[in-house]
N, C-alpha and C. Protein backbone atom coordinates (compact mmCIF):
# COMPACT_ATOMS: atom_id res chain seq x y z
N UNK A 1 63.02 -8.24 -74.48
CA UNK A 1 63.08 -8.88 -73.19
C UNK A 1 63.63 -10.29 -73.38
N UNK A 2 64.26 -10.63 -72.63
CA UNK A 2 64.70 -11.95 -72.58
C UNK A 2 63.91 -13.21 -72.14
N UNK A 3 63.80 -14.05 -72.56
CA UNK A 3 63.23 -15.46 -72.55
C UNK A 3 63.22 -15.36 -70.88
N UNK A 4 63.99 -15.52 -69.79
CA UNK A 4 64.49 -15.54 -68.68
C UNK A 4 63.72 -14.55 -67.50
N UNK A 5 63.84 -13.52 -68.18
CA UNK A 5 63.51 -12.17 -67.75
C UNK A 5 61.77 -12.68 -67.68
N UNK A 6 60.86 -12.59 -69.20
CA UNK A 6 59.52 -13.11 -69.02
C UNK A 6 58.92 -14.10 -68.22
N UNK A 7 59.23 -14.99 -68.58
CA UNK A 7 59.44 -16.19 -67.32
C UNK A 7 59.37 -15.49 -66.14
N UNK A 8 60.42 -15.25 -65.59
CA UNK A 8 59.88 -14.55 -63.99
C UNK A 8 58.31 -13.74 -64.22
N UNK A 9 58.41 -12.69 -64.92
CA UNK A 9 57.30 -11.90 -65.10
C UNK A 9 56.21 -12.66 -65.00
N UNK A 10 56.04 -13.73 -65.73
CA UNK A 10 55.30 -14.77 -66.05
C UNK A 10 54.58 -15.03 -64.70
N UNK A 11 55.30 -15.88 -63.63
CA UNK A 11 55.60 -16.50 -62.80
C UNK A 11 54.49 -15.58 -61.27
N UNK A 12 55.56 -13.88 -61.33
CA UNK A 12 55.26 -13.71 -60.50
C UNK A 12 54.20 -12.37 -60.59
N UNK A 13 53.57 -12.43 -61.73
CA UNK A 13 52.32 -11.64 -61.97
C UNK A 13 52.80 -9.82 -61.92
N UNK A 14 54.26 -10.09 -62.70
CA UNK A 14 54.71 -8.62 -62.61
C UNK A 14 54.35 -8.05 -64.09
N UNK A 15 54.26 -6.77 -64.39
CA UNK A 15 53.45 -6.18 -65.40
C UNK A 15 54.74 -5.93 -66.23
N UNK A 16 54.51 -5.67 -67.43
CA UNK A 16 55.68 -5.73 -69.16
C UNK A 16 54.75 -4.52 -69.50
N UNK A 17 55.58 -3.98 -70.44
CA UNK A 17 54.95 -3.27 -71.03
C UNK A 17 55.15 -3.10 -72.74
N UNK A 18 54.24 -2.84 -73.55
CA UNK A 18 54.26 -2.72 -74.98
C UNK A 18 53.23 -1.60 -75.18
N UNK A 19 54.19 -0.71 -76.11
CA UNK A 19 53.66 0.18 -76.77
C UNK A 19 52.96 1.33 -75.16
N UNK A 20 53.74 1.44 -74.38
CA UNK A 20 53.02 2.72 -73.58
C UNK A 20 51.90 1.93 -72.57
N UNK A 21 51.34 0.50 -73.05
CA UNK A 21 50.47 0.21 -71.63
C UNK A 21 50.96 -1.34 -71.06
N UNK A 22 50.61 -1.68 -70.15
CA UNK A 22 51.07 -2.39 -69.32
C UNK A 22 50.22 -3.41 -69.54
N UNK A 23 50.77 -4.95 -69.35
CA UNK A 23 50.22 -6.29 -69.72
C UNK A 23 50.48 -7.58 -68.44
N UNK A 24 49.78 -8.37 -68.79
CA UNK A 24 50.62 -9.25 -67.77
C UNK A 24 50.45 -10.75 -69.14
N UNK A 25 51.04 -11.43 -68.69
CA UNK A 25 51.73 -12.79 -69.39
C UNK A 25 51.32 -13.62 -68.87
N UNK A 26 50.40 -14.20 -69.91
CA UNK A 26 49.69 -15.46 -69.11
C UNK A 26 50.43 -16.80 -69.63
N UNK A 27 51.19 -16.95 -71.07
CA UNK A 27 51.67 -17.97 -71.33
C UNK A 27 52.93 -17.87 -72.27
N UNK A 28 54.00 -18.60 -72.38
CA UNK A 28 55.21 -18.42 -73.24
C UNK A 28 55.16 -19.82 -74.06
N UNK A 29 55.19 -19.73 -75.01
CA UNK A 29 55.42 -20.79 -76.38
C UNK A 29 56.34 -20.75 -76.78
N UNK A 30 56.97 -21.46 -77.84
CA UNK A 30 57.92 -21.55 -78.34
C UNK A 30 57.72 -21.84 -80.11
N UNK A 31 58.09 -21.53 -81.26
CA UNK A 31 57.47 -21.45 -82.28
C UNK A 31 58.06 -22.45 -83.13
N UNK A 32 57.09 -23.61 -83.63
CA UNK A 32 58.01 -24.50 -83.99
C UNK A 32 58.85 -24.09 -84.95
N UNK A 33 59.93 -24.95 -85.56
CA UNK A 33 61.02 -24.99 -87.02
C UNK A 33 61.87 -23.49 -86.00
N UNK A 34 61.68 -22.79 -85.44
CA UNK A 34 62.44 -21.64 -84.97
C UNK A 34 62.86 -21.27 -83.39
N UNK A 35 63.66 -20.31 -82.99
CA UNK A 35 64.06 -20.16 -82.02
C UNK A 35 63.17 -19.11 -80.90
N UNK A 36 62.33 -18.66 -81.86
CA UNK A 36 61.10 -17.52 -81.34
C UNK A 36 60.55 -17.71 -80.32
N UNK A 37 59.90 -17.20 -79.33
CA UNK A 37 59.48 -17.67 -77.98
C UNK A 37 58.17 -16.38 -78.32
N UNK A 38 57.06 -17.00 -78.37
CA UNK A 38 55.96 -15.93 -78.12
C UNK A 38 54.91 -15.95 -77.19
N UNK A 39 54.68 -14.15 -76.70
CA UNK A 39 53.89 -14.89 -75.32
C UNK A 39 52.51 -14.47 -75.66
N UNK A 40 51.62 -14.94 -74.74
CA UNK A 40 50.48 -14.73 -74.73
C UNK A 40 50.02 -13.45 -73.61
N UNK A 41 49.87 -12.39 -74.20
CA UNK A 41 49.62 -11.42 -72.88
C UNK A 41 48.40 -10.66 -73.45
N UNK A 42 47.52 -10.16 -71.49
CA UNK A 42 46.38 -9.67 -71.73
C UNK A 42 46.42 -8.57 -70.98
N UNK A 43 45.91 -7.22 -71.51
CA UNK A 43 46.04 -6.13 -70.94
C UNK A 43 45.23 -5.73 -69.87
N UNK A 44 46.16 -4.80 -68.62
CA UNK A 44 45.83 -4.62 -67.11
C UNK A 44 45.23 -3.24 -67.12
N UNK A 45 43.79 -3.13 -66.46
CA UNK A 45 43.09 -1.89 -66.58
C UNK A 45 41.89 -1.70 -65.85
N UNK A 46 41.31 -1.23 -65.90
CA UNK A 46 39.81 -0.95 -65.50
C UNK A 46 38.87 -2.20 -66.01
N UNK A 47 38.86 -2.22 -67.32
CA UNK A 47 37.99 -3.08 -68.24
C UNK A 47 38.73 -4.22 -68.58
N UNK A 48 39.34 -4.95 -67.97
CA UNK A 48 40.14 -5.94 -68.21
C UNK A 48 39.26 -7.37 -68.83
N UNK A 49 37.72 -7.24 -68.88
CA UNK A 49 37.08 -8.17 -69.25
C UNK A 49 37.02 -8.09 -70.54
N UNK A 50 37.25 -6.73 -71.00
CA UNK A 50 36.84 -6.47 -72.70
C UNK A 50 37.47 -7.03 -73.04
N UNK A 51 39.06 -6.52 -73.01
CA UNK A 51 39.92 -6.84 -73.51
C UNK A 51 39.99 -8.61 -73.41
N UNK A 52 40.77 -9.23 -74.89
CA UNK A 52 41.39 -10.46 -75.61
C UNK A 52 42.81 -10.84 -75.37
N UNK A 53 43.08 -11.82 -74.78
CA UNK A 53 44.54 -12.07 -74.75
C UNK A 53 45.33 -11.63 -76.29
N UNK A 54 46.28 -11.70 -76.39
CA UNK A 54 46.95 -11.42 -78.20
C UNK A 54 48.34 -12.28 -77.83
N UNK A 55 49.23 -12.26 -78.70
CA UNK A 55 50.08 -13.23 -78.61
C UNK A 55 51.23 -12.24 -79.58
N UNK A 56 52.11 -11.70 -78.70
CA UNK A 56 53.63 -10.96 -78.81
C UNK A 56 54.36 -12.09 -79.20
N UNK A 57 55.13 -11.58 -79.76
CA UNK A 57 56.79 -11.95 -79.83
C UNK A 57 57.49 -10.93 -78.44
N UNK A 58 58.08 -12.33 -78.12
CA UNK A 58 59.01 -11.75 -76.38
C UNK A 58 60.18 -10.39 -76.42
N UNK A 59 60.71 -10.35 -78.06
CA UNK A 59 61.60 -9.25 -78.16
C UNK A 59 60.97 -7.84 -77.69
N UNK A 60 59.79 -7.57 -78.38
CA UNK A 60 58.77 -6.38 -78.05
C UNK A 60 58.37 -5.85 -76.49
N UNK A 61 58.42 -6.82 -75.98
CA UNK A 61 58.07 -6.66 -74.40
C UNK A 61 58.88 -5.84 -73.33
N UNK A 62 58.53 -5.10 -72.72
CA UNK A 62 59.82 -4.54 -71.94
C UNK A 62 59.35 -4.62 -70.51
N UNK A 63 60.17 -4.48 -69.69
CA UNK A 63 59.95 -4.60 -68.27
C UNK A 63 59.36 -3.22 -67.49
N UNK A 64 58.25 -3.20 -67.05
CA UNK A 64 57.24 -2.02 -66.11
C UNK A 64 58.45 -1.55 -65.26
């Protein structure tokens, strides 16, 4: 996914997906010494309390 692309996602609480389930993006970083942009996303579900934010790399992410 593109830097550009997340951002919106980001923004307007639209769902990404990795690996088969769906996430939303609570924050985008940038990694120092490099060009990497990684986000912070927490998975959308029933039990959404269990679940831990985790922190992707933005390439992995794809659009719902």
């Amino acid at each position: 996914m593109l830097t550009t692309q997340a951002r919106v996602a980001m923004h307007n609480r639209q769902p990404v997906k990795l690996v088969g389930d769906l996430y939303h993006i609570i924050d985008i970083k940038r990694v120092n010494g490099t060009g990497r942009m990684i986000a912070t996303i927490k998975k959308i579900g029933l039990a959404e309390g269990k679940y831990e934010p985790i922190d992707v790399d933005i390439e992995y992410l794809e659009r719902a």
